[in-house]
PDB file of N, CA and C in Angstrom:
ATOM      1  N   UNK A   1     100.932  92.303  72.165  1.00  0.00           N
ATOM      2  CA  UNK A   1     101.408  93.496  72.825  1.00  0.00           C
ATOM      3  C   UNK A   1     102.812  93.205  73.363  1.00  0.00           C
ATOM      4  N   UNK A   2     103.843  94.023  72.918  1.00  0.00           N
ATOM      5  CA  UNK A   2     104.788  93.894  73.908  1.00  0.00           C
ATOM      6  C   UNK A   2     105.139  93.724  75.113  1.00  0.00           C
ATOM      7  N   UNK A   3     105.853  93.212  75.773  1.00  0.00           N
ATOM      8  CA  UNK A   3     106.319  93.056  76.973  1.00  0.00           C
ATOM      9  C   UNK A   3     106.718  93.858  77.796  1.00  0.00           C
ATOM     10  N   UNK A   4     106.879  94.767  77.237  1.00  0.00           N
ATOM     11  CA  UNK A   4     107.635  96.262  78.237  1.00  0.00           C
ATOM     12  C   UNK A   4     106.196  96.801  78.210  1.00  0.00           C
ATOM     13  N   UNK A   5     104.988  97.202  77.547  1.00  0.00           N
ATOM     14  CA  UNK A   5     103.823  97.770  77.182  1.00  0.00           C
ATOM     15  C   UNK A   5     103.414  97.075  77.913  1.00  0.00           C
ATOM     16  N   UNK A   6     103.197  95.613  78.240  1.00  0.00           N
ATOM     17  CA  UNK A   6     102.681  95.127  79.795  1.00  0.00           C
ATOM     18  C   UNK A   6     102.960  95.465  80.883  1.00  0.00           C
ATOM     19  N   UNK A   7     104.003  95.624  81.036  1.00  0.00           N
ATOM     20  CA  UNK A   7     104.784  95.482  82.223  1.00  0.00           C
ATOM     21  C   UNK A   7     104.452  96.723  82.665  1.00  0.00           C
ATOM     22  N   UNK A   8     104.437  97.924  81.728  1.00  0.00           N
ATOM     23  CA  UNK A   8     104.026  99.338  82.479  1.00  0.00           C
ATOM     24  C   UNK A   8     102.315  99.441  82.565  1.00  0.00           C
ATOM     25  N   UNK A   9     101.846  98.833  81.759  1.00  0.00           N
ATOM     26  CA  UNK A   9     100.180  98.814  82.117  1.00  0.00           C
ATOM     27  C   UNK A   9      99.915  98.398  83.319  1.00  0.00           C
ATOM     28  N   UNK A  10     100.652  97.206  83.938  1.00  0.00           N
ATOM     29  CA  UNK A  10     100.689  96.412  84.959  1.00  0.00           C
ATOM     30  C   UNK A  10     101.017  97.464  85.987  1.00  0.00           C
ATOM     31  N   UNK A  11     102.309  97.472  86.082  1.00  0.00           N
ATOM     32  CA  UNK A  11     102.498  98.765  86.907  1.00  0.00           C
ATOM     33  C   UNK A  11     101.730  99.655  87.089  1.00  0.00           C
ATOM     34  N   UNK A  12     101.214 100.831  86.538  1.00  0.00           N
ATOM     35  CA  UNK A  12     100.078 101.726  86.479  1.00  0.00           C
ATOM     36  C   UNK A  12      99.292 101.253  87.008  1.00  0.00           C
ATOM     37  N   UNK A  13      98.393  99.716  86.815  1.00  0.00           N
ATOM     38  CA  UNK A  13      96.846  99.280  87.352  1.00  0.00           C
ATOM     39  C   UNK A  13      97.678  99.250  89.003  1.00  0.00           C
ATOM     40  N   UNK A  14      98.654  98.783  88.826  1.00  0.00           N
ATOM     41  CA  UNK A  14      99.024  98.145  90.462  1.00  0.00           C
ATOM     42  C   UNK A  14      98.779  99.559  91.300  1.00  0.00           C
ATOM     43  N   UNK A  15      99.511 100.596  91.135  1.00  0.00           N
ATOM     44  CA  UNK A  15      99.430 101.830  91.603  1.00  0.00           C
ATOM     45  C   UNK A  15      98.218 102.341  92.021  1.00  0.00           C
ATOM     46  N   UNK A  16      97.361 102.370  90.600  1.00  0.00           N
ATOM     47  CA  UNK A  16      95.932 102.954  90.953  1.00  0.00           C
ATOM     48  C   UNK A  16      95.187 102.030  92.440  1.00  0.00           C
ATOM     49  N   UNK A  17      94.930 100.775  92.092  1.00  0.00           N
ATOM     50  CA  UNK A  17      95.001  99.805  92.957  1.00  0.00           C
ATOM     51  C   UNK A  17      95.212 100.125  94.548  1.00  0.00           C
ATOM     52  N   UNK A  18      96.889 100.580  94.691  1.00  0.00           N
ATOM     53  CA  UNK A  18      97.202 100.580  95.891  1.00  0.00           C
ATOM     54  C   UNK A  18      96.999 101.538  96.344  1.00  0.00           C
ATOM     55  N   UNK A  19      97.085 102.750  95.515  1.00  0.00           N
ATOM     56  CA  UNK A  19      96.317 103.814  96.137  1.00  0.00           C
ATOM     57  C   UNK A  19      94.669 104.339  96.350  1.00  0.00           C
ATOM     58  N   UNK A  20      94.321 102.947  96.089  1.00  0.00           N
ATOM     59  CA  UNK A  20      92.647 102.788  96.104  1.00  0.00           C
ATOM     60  C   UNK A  20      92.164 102.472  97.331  1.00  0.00           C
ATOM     61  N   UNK A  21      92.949 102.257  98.217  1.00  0.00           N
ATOM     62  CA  UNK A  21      92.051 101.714  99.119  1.00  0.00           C
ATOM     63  C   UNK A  21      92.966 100.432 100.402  1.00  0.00           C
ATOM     64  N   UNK A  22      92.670 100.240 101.427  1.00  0.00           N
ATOM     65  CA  UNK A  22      93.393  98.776 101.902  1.00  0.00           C
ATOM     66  C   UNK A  22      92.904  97.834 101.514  1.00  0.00           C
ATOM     67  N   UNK A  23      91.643  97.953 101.822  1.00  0.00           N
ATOM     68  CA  UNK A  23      90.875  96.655 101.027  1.00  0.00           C
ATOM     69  C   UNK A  23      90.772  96.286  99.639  1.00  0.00           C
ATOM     70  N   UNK A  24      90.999  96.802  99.133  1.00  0.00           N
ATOM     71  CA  UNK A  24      91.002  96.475  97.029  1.00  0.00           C
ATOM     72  C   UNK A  24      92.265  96.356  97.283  1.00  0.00           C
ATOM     73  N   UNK A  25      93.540  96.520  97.992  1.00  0.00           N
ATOM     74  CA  UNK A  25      94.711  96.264  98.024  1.00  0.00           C
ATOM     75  C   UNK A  25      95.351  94.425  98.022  1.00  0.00           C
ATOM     76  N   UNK A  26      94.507  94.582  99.252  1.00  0.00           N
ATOM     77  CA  UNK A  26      94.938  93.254  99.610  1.00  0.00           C
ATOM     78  C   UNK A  26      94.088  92.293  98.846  1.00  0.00           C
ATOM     79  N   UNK A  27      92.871  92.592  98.396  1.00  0.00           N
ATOM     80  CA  UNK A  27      92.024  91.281  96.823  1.00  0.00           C
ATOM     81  C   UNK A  27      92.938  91.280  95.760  1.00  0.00           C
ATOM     82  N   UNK A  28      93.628  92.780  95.742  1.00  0.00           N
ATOM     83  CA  UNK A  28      94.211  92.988  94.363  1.00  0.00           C
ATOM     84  C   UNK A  28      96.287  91.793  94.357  1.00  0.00           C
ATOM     85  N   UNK A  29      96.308  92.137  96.186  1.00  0.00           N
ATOM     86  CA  UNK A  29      97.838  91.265  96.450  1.00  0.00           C
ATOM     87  C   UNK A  29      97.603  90.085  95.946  1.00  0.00           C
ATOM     88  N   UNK A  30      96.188  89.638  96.901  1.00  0.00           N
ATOM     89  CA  UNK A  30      95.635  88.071  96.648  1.00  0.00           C
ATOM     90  C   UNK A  30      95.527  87.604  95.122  1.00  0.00           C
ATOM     91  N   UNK A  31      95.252  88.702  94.100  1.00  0.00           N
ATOM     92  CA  UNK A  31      94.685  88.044  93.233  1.00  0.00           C
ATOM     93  C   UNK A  31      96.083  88.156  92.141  1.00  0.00           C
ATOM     94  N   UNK A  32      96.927  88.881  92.207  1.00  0.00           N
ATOM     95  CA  UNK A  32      98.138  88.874  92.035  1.00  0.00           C
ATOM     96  C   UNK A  32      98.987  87.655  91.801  1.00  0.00           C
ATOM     97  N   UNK A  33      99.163  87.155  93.246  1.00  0.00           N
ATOM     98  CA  UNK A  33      99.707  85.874  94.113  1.00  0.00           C
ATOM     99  C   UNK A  33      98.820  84.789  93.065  1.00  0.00           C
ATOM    100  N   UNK A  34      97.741  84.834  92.744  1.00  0.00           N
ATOM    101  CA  UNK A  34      97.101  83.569  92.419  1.00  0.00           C
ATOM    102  C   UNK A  34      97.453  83.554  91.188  1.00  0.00           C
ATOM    103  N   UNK A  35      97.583  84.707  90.382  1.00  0.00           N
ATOM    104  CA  UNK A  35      98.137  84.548  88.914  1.00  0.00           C
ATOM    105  C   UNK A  35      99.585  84.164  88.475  1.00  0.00           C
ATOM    106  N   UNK A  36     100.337  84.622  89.551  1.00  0.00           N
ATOM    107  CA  UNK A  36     100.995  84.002  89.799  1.00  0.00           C
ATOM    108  C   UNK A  36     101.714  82.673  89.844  1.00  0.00           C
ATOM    109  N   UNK A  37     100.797  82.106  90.923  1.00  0.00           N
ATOM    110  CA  UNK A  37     100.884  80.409  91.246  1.00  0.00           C
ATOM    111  C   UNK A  37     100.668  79.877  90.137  1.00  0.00           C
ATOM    112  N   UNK A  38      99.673  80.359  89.658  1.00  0.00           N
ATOM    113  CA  UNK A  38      99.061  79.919  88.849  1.00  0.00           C
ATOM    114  C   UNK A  38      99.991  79.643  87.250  1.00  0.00           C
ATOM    115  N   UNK A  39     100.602  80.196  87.412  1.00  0.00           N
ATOM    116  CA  UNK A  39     101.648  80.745  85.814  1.00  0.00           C
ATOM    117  C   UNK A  39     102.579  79.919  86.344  1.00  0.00           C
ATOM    118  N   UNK A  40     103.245  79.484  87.344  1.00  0.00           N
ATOM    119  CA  UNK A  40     104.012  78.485  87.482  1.00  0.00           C
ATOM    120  C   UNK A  40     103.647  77.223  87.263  1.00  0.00           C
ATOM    121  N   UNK A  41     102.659  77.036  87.987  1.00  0.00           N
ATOM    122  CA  UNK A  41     102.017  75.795  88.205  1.00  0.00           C
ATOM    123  C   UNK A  41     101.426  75.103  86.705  1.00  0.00           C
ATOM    124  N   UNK A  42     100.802  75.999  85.624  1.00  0.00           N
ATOM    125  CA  UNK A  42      99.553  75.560  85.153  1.00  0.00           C
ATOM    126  C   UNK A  42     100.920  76.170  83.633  1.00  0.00           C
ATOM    127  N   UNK A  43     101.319  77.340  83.218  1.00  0.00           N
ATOM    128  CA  UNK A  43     102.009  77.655  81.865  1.00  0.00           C
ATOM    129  C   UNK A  43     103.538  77.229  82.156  1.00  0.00           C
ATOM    130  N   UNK A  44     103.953  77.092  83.449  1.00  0.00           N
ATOM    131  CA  UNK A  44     105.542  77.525  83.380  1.00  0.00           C
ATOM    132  C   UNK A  44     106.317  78.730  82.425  1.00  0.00           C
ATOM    133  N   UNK A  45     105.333  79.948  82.568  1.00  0.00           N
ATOM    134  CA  UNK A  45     105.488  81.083  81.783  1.00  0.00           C
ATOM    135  C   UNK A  45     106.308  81.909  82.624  1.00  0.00           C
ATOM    136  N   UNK A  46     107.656  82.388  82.562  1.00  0.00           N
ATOM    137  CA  UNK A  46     108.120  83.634  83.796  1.00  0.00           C
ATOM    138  C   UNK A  46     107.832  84.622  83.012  1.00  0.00           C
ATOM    139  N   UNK A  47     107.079  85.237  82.340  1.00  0.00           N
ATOM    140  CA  UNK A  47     106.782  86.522  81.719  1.00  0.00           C
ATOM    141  C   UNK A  47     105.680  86.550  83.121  1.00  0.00           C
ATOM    142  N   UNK A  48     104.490  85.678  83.095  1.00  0.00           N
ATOM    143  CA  UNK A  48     102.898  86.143  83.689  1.00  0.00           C
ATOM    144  C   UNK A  48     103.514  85.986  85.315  1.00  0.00           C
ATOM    145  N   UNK A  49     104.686  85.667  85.274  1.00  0.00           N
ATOM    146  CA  UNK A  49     105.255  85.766  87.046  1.00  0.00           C
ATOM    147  C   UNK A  49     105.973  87.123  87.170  1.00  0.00           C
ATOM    148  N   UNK A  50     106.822  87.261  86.137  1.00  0.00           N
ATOM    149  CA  UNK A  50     107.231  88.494  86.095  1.00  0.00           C
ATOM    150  C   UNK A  50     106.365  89.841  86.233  1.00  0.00           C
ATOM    151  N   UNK A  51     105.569  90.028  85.147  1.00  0.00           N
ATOM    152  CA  UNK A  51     104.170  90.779  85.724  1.00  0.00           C
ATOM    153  C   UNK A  51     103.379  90.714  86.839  1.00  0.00           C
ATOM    154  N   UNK A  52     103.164  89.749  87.295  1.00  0.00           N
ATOM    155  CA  UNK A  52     102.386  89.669  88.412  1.00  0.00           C
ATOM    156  C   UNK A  52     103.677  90.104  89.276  1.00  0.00           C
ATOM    157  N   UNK A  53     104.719  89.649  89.825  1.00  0.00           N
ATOM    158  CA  UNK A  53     105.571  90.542  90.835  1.00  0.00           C
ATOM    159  C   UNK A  53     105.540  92.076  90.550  1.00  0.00           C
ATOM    160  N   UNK A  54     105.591  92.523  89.124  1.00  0.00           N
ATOM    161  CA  UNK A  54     105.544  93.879  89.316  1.00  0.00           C
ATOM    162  C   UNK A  54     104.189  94.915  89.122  1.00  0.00           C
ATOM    163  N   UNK A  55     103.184  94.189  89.400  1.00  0.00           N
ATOM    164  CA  UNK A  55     102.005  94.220  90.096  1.00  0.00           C
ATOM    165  C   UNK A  55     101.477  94.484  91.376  1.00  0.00           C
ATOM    166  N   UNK A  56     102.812  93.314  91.890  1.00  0.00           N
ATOM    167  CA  UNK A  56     102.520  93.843  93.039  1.00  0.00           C
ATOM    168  C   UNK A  56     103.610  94.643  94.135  1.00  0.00           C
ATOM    169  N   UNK A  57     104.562  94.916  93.421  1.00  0.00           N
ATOM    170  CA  UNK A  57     105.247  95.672  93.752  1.00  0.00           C
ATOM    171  C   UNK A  57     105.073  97.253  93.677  1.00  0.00           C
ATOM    172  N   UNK A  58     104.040  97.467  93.183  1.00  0.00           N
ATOM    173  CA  UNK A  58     103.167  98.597  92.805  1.00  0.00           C
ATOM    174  C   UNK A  58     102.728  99.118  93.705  1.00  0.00           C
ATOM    175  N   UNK A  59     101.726  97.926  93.753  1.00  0.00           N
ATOM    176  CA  UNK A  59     100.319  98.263  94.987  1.00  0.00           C
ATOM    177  C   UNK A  59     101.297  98.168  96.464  1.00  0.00           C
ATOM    178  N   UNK A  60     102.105  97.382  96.526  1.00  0.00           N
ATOM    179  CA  UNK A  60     102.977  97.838  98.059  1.00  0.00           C
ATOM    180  C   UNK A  60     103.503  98.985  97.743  1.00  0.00           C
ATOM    181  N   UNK A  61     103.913  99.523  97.411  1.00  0.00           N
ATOM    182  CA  UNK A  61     104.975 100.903  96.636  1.00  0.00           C
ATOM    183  C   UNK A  61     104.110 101.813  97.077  1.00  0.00           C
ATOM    184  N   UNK A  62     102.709 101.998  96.028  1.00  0.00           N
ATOM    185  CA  UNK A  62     101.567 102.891  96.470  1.00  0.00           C
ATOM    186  C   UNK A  62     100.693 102.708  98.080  1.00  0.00           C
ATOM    187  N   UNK A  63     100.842 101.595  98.921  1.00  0.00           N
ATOM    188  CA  UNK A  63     100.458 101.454  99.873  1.00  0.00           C
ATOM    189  C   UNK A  63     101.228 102.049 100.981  1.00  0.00           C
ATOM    190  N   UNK A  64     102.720 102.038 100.801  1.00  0.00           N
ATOM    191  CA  UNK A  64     103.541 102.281 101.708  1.00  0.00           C
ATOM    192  C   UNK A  64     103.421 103.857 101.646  1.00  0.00           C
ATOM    193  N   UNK A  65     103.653 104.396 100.042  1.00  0.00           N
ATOM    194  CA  UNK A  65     103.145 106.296 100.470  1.00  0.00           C
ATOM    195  C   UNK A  65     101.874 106.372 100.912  1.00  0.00           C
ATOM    196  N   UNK A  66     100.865 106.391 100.665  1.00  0.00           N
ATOM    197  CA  UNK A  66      99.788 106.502 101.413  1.00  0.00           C
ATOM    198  C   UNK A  66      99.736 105.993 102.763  1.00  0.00           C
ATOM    199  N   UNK A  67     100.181 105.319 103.106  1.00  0.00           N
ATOM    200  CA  UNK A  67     100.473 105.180 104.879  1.00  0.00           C
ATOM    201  C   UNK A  67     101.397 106.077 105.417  1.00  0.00           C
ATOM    202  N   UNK A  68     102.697 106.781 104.635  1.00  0.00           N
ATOM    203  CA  UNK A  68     103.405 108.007 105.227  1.00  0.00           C
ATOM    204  C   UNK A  68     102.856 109.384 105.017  1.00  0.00           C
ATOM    205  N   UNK A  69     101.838 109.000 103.646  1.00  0.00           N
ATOM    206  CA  UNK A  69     101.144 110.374 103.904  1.00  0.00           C
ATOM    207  C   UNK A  69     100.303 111.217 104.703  1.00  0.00           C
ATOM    208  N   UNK A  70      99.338 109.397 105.012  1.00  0.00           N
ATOM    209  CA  UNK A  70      98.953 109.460 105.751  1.00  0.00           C
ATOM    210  C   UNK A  70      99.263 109.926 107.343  1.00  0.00           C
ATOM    211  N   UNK A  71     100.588 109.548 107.759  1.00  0.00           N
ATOM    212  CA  UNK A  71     100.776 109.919 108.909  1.00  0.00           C
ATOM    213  C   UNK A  71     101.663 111.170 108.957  1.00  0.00           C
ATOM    214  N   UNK A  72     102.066 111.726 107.833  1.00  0.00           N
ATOM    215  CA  UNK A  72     102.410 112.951 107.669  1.00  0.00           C
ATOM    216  C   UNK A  72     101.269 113.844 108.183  1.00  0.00           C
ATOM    217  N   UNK A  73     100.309 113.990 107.174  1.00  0.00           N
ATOM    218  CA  UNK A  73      99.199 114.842 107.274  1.00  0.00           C
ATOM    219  C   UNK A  73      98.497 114.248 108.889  1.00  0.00           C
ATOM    220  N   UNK A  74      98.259 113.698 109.411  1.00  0.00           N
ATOM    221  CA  UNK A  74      98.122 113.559 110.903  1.00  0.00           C
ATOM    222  C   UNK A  74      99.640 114.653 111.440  1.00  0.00           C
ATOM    223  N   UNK A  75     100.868 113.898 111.516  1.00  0.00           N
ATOM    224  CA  UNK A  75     101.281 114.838 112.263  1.00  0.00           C
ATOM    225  C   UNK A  75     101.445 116.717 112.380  1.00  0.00           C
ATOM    226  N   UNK A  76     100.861 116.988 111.316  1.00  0.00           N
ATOM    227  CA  UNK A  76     100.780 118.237 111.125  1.00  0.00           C
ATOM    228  C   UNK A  76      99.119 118.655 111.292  1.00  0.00           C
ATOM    229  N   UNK A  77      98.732 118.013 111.233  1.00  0.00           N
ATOM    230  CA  UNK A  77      97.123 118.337 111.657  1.00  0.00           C
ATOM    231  C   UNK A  77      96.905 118.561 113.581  1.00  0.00           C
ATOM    232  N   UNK A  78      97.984 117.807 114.548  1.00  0.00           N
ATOM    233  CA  UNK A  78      98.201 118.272 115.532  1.00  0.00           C
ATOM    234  C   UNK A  78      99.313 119.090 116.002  1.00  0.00           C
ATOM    235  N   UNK A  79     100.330 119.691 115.010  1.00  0.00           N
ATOM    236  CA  UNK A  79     101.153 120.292 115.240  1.00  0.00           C
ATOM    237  C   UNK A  79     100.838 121.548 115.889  1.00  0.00           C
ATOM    238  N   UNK A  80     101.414 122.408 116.670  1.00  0.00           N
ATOM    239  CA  UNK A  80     101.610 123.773 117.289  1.00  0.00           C
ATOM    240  C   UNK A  80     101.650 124.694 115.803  1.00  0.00           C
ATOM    241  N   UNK A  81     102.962 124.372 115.579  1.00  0.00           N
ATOM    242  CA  UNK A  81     103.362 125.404 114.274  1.00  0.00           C
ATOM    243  C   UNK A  81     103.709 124.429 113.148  1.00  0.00           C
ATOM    244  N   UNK A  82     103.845 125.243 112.399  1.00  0.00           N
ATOM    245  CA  UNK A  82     104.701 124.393 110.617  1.00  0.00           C
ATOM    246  C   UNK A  82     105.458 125.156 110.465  1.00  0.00           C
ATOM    247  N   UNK A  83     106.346 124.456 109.448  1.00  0.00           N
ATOM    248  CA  UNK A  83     107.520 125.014 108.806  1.00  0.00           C
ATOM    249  C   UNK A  83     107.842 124.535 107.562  1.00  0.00           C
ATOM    250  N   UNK A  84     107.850 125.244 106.765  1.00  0.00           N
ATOM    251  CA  UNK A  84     108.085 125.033 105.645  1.00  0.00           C
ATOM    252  C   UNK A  84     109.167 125.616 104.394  1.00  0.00           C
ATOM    253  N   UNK A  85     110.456 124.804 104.622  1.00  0.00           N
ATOM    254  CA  UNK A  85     111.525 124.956 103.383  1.00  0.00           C
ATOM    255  C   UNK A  85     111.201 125.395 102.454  1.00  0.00           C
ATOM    256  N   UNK A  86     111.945 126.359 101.448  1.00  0.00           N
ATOM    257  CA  UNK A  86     111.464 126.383  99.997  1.00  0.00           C
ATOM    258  C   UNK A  86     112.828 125.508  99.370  1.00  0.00           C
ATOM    259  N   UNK A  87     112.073 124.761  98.442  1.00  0.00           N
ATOM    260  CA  UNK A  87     113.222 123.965  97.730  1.00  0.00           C
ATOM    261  C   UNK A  87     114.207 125.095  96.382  1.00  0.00           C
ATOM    262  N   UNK A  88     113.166 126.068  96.292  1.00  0.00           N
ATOM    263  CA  UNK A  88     113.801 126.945  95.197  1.00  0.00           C
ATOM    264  C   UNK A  88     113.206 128.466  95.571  1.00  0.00           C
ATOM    265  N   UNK A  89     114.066 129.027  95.303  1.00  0.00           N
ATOM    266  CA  UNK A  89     113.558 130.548  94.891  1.00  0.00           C
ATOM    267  C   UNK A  89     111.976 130.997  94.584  1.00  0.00           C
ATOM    268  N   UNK A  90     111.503 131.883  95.683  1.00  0.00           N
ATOM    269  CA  UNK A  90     110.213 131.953  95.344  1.00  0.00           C
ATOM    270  C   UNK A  90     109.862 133.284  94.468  1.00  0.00           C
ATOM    271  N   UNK A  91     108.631 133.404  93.559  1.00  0.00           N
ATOM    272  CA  UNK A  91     108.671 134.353  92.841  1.00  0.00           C
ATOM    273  C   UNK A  91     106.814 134.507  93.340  1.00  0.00           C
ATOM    274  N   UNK A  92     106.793 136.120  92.939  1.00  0.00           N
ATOM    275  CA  UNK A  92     105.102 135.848  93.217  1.00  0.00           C
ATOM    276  C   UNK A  92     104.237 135.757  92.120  1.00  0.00           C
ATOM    277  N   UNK A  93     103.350 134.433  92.265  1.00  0.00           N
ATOM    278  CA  UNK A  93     102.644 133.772  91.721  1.00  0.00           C
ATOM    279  C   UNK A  93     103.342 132.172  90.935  1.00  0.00           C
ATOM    280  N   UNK A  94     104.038 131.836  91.357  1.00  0.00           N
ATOM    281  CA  UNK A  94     105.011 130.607  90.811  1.00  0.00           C
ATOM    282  C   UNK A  94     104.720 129.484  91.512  1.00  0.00           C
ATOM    283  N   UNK A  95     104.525 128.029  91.474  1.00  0.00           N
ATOM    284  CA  UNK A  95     104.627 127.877  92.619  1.00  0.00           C
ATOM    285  C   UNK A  95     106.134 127.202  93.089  1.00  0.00           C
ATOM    286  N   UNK A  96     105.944 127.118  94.062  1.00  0.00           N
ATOM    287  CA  UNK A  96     107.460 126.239  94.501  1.00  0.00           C
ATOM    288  C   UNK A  96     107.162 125.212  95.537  1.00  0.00           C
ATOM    289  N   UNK A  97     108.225 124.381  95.092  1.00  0.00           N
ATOM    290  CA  UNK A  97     108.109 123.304  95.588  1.00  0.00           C
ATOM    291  C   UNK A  97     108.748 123.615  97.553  1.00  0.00           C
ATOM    292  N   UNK A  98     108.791 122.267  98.288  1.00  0.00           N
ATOM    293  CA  UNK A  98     108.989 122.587  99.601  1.00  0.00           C
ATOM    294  C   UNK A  98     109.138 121.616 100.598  1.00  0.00           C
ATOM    295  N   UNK A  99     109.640 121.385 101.705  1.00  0.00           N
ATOM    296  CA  UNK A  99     109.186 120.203 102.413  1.00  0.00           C
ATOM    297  C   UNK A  99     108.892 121.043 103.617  1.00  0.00           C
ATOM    298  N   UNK A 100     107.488 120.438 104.183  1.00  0.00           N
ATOM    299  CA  UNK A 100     107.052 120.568 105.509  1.00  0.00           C
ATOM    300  C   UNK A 100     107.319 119.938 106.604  1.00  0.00           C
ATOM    301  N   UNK A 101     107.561 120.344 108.048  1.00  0.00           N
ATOM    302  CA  UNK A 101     107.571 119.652 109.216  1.00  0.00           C
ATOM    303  C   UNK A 101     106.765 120.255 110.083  1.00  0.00           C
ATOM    304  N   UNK A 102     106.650 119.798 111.330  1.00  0.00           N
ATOM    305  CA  UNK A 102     105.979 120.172 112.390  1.00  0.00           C
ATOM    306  C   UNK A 102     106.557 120.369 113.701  1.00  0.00           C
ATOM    307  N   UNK A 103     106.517 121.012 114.633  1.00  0.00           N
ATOM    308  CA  UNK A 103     106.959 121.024 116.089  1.00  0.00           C
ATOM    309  C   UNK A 103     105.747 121.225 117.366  1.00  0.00           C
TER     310      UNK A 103
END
């Protein structure tokens, strides 16, 4: 299999991964890290290091939105009011995109 065809499979699992959960996160960092070490230590391969960093650059990537989403959707779950931008022209029945805040 190619190398670029890894590298995005890798990516993808990392994602699903990080957006799975904290705990499958951090087995998935750990087990990352060990393939890692391991590829230095045991092949001296930088391909299976290379993958494994962007593995886990994934699952942090997907961990870090899910922690702002997370505290997005909290701060609007106690908000007074919302507000919400339209990023484009609204039509009825379309949808459009938007960013929300709270006060």
């Amino acid at each position: 299999m190619p190398l670029i065809a890894q590298a995005v499979l890798v990516y993808a699992a990392g994602l699903l991964v990080g957006f799975g959960g904290a705990f499958v996160s951090g087995i998935a960092l750990a087990a990352l890290g060990g393939v890692a070490a391991g590829a230095l230590l045991l092949r001296r391969d930088a391909r299976v290091l290379a993958l494994a960093v962007a593995g886990s650059a994934a699952v942090l990537a997907a961990r870090g939105t899910a922690r702002r989403d997370a505290a997005c959707l909290s701060r609007l779950a106690r908000a007074r009011s919302w507000r919400v931008t339209l990023d484009v022209a609204a039509a009825p029945g379309a949808f459009v995109p938007g960013t929300a805040s709270a006060s």
